[in-house]
C-alpha atoms as a PDB file:
ATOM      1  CA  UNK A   1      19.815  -4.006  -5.281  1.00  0.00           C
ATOM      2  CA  UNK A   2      19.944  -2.945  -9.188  1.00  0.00           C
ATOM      3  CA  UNK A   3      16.570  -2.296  -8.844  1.00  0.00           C
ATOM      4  CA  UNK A   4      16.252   1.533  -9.343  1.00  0.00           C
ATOM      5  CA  UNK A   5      12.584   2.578  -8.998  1.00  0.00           C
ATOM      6  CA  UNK A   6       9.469   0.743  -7.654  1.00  0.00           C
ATOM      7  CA  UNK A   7       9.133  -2.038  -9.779  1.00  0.00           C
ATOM      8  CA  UNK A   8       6.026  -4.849  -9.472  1.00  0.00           C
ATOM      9  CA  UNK A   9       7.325  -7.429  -7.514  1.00  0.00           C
ATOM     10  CA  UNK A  10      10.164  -6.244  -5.402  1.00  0.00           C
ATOM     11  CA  UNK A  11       9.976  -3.574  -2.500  1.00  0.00           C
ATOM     12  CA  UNK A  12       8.814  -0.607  -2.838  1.00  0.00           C
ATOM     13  CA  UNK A  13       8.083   1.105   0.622  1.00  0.00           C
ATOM     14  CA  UNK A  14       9.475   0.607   4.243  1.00  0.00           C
ATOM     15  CA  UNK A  15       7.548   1.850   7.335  1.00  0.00           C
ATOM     16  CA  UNK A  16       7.980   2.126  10.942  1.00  0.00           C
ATOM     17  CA  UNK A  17       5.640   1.636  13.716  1.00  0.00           C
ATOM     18  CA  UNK A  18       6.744   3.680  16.864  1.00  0.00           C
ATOM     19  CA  UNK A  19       5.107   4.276  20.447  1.00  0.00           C
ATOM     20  CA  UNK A  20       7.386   7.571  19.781  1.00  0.00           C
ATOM     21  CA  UNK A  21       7.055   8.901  16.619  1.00  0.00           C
ATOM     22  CA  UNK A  22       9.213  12.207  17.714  1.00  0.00           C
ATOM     23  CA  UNK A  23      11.711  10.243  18.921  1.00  0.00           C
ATOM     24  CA  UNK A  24      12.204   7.696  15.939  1.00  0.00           C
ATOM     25  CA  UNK A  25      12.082  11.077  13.952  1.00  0.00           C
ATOM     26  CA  UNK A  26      14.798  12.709  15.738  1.00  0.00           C
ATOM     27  CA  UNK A  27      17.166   9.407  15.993  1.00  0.00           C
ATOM     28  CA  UNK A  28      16.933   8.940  11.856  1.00  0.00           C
ATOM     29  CA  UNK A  29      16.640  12.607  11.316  1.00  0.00           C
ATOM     30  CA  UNK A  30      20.399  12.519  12.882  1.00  0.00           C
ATOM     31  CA  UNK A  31      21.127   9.071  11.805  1.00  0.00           C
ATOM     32  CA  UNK A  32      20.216   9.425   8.131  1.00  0.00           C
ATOM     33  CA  UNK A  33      19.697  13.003   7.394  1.00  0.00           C
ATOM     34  CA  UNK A  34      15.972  12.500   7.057  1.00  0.00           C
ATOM     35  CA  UNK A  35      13.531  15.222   6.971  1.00  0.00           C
ATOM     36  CA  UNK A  36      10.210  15.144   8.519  1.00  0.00           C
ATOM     37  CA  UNK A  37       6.630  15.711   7.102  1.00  0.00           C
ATOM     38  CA  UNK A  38       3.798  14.702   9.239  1.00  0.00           C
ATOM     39  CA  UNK A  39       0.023  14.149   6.921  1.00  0.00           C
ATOM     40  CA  UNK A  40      -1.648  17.410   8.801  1.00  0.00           C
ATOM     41  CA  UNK A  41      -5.214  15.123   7.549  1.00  0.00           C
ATOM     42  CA  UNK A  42      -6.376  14.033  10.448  1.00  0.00           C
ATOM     43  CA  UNK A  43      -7.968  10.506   8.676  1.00  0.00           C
ATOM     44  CA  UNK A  44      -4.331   9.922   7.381  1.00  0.00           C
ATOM     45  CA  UNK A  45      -3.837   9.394  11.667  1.00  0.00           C
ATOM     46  CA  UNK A  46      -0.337  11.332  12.570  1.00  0.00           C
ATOM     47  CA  UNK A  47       1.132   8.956   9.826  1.00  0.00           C
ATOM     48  CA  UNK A  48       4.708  10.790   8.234  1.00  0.00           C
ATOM     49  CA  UNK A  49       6.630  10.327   5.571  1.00  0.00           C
ATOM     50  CA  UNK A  50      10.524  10.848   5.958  1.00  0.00           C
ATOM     51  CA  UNK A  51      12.408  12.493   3.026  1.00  0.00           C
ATOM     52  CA  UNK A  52      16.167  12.603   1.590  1.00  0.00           C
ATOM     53  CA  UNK A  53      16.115  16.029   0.467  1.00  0.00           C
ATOM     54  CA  UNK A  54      13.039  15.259  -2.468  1.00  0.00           C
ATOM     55  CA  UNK A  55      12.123  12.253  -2.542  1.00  0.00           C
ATOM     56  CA  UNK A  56      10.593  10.635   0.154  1.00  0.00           C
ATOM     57  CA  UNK A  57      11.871   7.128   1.205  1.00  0.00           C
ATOM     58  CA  UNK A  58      10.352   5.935   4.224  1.00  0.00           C
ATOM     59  CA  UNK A  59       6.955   5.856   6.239  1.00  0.00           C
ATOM     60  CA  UNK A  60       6.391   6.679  10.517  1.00  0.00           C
ATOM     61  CA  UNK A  61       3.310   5.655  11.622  1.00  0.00           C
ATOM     62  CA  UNK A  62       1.998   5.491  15.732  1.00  0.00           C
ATOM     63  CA  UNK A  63       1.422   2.318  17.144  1.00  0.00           C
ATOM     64  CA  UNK A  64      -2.076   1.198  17.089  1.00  0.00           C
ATOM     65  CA  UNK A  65      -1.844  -0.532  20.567  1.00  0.00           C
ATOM     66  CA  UNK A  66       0.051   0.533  23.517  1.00  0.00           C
ATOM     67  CA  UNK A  67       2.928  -2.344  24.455  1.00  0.00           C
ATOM     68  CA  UNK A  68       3.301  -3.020  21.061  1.00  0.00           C
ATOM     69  CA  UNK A  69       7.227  -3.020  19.753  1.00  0.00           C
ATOM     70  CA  UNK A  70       8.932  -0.437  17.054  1.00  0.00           C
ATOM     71  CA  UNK A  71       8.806  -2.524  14.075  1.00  0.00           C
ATOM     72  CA  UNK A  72       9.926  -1.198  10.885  1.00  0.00           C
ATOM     73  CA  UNK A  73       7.496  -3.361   7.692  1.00  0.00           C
ATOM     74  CA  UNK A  74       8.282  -4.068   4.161  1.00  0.00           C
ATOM     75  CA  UNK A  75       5.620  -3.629   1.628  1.00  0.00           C
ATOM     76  CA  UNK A  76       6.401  -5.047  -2.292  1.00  0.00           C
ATOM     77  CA  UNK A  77       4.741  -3.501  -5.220  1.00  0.00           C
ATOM     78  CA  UNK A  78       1.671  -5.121  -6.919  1.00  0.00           C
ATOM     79  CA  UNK A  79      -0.115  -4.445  -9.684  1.00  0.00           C
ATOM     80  CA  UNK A  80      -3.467  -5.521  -8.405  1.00  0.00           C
ATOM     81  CA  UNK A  81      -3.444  -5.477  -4.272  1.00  0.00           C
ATOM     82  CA  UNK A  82      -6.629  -7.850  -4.745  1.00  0.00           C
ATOM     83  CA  UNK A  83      -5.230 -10.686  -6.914  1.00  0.00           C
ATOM     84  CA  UNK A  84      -2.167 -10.709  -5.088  1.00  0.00           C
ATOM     85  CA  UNK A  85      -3.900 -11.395  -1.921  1.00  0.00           C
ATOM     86  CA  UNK A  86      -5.483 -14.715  -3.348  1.00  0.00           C
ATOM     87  CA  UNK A  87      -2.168 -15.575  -4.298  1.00  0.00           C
ATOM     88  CA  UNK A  88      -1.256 -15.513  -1.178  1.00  0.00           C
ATOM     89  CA  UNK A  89      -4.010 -17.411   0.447  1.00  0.00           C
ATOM     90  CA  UNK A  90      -3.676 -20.063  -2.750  1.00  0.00           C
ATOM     91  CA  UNK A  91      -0.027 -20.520  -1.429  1.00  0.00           C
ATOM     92  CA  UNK A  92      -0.662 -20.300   2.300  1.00  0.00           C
ATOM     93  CA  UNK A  93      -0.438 -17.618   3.378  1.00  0.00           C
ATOM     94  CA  UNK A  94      -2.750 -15.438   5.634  1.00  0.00           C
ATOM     95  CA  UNK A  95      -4.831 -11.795   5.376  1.00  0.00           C
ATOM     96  CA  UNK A  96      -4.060 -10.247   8.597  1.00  0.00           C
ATOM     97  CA  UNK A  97      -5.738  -6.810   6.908  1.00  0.00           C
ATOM     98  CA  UNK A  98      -7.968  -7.058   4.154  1.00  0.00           C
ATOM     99  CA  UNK A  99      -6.914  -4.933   0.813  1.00  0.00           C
ATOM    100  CA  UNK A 100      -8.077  -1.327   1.206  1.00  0.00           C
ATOM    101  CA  UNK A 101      -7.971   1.984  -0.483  1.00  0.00           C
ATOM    102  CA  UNK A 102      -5.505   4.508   1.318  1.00  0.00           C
ATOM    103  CA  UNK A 103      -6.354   8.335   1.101  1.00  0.00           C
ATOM    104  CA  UNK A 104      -6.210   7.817  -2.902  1.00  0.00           C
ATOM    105  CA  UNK A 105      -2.629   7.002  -2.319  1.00  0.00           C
ATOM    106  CA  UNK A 106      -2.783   3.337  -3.291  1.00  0.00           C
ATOM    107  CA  UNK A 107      -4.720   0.205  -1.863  1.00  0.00           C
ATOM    108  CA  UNK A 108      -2.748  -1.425   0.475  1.00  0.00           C
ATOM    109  CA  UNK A 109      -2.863  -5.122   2.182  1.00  0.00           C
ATOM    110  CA  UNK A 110      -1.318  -6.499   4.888  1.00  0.00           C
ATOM    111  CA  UNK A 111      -0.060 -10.269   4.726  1.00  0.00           C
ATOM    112  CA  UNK A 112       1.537 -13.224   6.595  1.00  0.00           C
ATOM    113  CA  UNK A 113       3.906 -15.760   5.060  1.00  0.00           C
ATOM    114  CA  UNK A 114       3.213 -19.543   6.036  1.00  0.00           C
ATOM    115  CA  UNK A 115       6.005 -19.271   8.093  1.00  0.00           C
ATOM    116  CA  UNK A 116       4.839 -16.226  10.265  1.00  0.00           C
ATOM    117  CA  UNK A 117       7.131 -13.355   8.576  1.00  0.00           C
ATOM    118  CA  UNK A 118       4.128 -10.519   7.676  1.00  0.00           C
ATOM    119  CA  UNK A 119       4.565  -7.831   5.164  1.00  0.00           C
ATOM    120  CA  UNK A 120       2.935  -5.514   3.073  1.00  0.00           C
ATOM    121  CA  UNK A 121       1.335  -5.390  -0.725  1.00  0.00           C
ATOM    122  CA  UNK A 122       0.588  -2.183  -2.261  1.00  0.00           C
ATOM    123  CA  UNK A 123      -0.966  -1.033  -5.769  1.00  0.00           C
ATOM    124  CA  UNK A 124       0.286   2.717  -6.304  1.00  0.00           C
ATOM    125  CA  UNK A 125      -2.535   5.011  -7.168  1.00  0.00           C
ATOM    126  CA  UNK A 126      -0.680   8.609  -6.186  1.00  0.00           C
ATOM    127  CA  UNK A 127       2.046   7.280  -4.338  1.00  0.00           C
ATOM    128  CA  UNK A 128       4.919   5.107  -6.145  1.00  0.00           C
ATOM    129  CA  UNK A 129       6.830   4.169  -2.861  1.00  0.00           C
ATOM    130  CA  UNK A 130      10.037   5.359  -2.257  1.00  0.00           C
ATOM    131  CA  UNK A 131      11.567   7.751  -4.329  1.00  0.00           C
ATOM    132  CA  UNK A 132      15.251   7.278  -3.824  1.00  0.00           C
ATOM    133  CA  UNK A 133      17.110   3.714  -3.760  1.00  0.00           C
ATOM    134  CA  UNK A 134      20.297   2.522  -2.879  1.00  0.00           C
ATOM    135  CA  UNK A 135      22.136   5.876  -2.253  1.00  0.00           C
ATOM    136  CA  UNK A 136      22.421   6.768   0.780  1.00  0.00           C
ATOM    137  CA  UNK A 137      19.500   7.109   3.155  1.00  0.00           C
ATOM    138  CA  UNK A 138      17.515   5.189   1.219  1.00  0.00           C
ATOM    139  CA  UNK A 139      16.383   1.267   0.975  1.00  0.00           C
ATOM    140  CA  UNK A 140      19.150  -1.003  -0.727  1.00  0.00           C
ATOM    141  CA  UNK A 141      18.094  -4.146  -0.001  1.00  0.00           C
ATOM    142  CA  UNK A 142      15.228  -6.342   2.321  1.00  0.00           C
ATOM    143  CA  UNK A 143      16.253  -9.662   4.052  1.00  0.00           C
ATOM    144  CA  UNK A 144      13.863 -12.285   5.160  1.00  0.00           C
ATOM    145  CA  UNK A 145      14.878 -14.162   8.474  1.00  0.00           C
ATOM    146  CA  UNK A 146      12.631 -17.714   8.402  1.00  0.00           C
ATOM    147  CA  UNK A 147      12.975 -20.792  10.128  1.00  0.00           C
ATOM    148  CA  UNK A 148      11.454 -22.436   6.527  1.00  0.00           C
ATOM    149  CA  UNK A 149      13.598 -21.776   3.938  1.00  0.00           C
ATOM    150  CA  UNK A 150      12.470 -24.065   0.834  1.00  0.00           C
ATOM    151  CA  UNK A 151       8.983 -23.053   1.984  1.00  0.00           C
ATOM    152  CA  UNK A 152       9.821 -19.342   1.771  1.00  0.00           C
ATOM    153  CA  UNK A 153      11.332 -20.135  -1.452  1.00  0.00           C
ATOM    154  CA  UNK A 154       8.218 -21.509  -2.925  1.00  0.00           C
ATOM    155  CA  UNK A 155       5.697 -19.543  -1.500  1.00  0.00           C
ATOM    156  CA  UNK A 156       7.323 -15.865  -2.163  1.00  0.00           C
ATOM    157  CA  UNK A 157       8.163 -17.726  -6.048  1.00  0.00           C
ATOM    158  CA  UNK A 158       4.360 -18.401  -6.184  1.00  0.00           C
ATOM    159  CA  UNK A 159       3.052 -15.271  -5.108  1.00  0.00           C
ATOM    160  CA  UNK A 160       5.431 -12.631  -6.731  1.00  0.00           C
ATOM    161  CA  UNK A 161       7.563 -14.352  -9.254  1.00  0.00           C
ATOM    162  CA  UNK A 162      11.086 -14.055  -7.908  1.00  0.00           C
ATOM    163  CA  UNK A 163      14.077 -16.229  -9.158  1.00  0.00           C
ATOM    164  CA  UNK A 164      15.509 -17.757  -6.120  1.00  0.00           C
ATOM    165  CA  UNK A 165      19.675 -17.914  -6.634  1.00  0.00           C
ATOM    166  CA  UNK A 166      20.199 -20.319  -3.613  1.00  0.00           C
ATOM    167  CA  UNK A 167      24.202 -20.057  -2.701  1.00  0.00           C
ATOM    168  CA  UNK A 168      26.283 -21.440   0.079  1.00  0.00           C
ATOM    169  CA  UNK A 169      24.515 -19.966   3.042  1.00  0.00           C
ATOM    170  CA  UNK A 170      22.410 -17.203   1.694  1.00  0.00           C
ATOM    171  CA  UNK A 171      19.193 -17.266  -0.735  1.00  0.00           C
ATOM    172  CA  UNK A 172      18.816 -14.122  -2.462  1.00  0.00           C
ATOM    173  CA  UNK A 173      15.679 -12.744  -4.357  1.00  0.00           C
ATOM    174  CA  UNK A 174      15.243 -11.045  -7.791  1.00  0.00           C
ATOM    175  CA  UNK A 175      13.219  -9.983 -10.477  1.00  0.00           C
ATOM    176  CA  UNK A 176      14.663 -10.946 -14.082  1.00  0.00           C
ATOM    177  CA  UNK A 177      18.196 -10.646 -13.067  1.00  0.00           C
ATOM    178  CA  UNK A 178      18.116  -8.031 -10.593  1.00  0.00           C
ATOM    179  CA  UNK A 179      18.779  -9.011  -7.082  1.00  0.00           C
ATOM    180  CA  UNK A 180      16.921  -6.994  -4.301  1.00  0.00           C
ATOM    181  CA  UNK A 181      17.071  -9.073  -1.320  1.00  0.00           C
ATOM    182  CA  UNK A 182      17.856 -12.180   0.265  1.00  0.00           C
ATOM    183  CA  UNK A 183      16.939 -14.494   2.650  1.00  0.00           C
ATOM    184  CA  UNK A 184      18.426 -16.410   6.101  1.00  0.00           C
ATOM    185  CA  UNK A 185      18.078 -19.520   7.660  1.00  0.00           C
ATOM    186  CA  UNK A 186      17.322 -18.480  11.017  1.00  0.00           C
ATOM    187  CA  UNK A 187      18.397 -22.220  12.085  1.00  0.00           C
ATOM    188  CA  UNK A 188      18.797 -22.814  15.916  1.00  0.00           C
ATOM    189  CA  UNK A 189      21.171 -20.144  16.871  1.00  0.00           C
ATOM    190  CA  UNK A 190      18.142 -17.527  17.077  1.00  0.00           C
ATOM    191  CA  UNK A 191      15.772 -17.988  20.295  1.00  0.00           C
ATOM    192  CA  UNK A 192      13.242 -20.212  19.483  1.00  0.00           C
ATOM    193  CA  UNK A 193      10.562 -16.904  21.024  1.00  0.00           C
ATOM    194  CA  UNK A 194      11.916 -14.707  18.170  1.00  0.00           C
ATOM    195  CA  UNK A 195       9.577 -14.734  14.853  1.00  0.00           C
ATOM    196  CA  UNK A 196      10.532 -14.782  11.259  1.00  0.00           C
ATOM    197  CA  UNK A 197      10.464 -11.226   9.727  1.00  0.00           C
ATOM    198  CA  UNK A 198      11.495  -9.062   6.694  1.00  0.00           C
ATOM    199  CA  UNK A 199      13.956  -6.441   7.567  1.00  0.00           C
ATOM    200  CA  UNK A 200      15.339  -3.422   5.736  1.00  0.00           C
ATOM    201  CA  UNK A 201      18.858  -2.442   4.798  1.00  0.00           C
ATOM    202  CA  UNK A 202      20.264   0.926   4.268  1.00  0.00           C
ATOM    203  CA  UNK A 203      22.436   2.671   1.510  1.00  0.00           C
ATOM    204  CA  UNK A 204      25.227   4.647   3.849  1.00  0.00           C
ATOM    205  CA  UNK A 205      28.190   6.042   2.763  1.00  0.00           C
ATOM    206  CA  UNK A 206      30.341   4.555   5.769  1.00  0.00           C
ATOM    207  CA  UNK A 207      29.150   1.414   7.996  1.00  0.00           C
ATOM    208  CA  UNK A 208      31.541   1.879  10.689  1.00  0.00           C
ATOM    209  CA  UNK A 209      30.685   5.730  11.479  1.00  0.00           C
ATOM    210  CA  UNK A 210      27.019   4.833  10.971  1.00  0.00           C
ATOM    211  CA  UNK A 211      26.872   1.954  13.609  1.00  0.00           C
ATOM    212  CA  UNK A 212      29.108   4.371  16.051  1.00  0.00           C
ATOM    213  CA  UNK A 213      26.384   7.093  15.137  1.00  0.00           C
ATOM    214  CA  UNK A 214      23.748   4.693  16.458  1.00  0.00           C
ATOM    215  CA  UNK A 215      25.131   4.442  19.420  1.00  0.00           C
ATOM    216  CA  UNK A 216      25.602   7.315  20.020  1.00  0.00           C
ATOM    217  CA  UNK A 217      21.858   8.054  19.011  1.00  0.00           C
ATOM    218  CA  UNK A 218      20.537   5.891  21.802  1.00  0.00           C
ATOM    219  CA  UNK A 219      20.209   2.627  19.547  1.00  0.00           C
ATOM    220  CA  UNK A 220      22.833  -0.104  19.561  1.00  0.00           C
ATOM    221  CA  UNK A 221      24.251  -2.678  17.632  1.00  0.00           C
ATOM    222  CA  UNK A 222      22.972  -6.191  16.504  1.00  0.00           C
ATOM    223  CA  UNK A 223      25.717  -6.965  14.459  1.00  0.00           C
ATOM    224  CA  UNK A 224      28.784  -5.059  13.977  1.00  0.00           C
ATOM    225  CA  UNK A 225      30.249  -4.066  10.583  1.00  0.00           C
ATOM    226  CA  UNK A 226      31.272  -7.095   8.684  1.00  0.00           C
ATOM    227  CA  UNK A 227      32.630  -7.386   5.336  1.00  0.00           C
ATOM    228  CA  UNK A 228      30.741  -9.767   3.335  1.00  0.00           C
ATOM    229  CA  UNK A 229      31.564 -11.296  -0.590  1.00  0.00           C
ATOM    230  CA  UNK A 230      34.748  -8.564  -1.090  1.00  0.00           C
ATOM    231  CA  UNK A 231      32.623  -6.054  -1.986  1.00  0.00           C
ATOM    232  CA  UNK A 232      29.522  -4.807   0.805  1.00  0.00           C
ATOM    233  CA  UNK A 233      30.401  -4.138   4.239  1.00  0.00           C
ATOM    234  CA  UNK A 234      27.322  -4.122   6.431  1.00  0.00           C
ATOM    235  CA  UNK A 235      25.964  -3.972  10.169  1.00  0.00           C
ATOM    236  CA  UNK A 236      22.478  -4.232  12.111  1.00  0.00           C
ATOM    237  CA  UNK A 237      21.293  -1.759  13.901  1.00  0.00           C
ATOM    238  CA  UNK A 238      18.761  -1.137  16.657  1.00  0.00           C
ATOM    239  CA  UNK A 239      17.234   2.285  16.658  1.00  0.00           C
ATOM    240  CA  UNK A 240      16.366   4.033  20.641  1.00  0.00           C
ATOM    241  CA  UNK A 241      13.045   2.426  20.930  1.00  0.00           C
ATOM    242  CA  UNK A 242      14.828  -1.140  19.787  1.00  0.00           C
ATOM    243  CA  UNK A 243      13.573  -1.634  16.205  1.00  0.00           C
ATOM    244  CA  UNK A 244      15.920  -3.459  14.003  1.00  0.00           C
ATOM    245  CA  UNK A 245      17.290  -2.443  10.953  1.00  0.00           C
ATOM    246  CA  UNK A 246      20.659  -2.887   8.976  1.00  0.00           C
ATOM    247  CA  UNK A 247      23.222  -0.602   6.638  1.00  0.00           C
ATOM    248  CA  UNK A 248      25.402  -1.475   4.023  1.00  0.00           C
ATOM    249  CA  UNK A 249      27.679   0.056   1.464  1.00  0.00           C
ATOM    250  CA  UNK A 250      29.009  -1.151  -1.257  1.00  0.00           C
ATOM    251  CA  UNK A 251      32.654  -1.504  -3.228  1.00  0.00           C
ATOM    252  CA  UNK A 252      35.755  -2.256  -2.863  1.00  0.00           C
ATOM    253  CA  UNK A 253      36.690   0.462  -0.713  1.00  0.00           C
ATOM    254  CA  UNK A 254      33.245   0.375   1.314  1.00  0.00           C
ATOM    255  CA  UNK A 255      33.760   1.736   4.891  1.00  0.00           C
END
């Protein structure tokens, strides 16, 4: 991900919904290094916002129902939260929350793809997004898994403008050049029960260490490190409460 600072169209914010919000703050506080700041407001609802030293980089919010699973959520930068949303519609997609003003943060909506992957817009008012990316501790890179590939590929064209460089096996995204994610054909080697979703990868300085780390942690591993293209060696994680996530580092020498 060139990409160096929220930019309209890609990703700008990640955010995890936890049962446990101590416990997802102690597992990345040890995992990544994050520090903790929980919104004291009580209309902001116990939501906080994780930090690498500065600059914050990722959002911890409490589930809204009991039973539901630790997800983390992708949310792309618009410039208009409200135009974006009939995009979406216009390409078939679905509202599952209605663009609203947050705190005088930003306005914020909450989507699904035709395919069933959901993720997030937002127009920054206060709040930019993330204020660190691709060092380490901080989003590198956002990978949609869909059973509808050529419909992903039009609908996410139609809606935010990516360029779609299709290559033997993987699709990744980008805006004017600059790749910032990609996307996998989750084909019939995933359970047929588990849904299409956008997932979040990473910066670390070592893979290997990081996945052991997990462990360690009380998470697990999805997929253990892997080298992929010569040059990013990467692994997917599961934090303690189960929600998925991957790392990655980059260059030759990436550990």
């Amino acid at each position: 991900m060139k990409i160096t600072e929220p930019t309209v169209g890609a990703p700008c914010w990640v955010q995890l919904g936890s049962a446990a919000p101590a416990v997802a703050e102690q597992f990345y506080g040890e995992l990544f290094g994050w520090r903790a700041e929980t919104d004291p407001d009580p209309a902001a609802g116990g939501y906080t916002t994780m930090f690498v030293d500065t600059a914050p980089v990722a959002g911890l919010a409490p589930l809204p129902e009991p039973g539901q699973p630790a997800t983390w959520a992708v949310s792309f930068a618009t410039a208009g939260v409200d135009a974006t949303a009939v995009l979406v519609m216009a390409a078939g997609g679905h509202l599952l929350m209605e663009p609203t003003e947050v705190l005088g943060l930003g306005r914020f909506a909450v989507a699904r793809d035709p395919s069933g992957a959901v993720f997030s817009l937002w127009q920054a008012r206060t709040f930019q997004g993330t204020g660190l990316l691709n060092e380490p501790g901080s989003l590198g890179w956002v990978e949609l898994a869909t059973r509808d590939p050529a419909g992903a590929a039009a609908f996410y064209a139609r809606v935010f403008g990516w360029s779609v460089n299709a290559g033997a096996g993987y699709t990744q995204w980008g805006i004017d050049g600059q790749d910032f994610g990609g996307m996998l054909d989750m084909g019939d080697s995933v359970p047929p029960e588990a849904p299409p979703s956008w997932m979040p990868y990473f910066a670390v300085a070592d893979v290997d260490l990081t996945a052991e780390r997990a462990v360690v942690l009380g998470g697990g591993v999805q997929v253990p490190p892997v080298r992929m293209g010569g040059v990013r060696r990467l692994a997917v994680l599961r934090d303690a409460q189960g929600a998925v996530f991957g790392v990655y580092a980059e260059g030759e020498g990436a550990a």
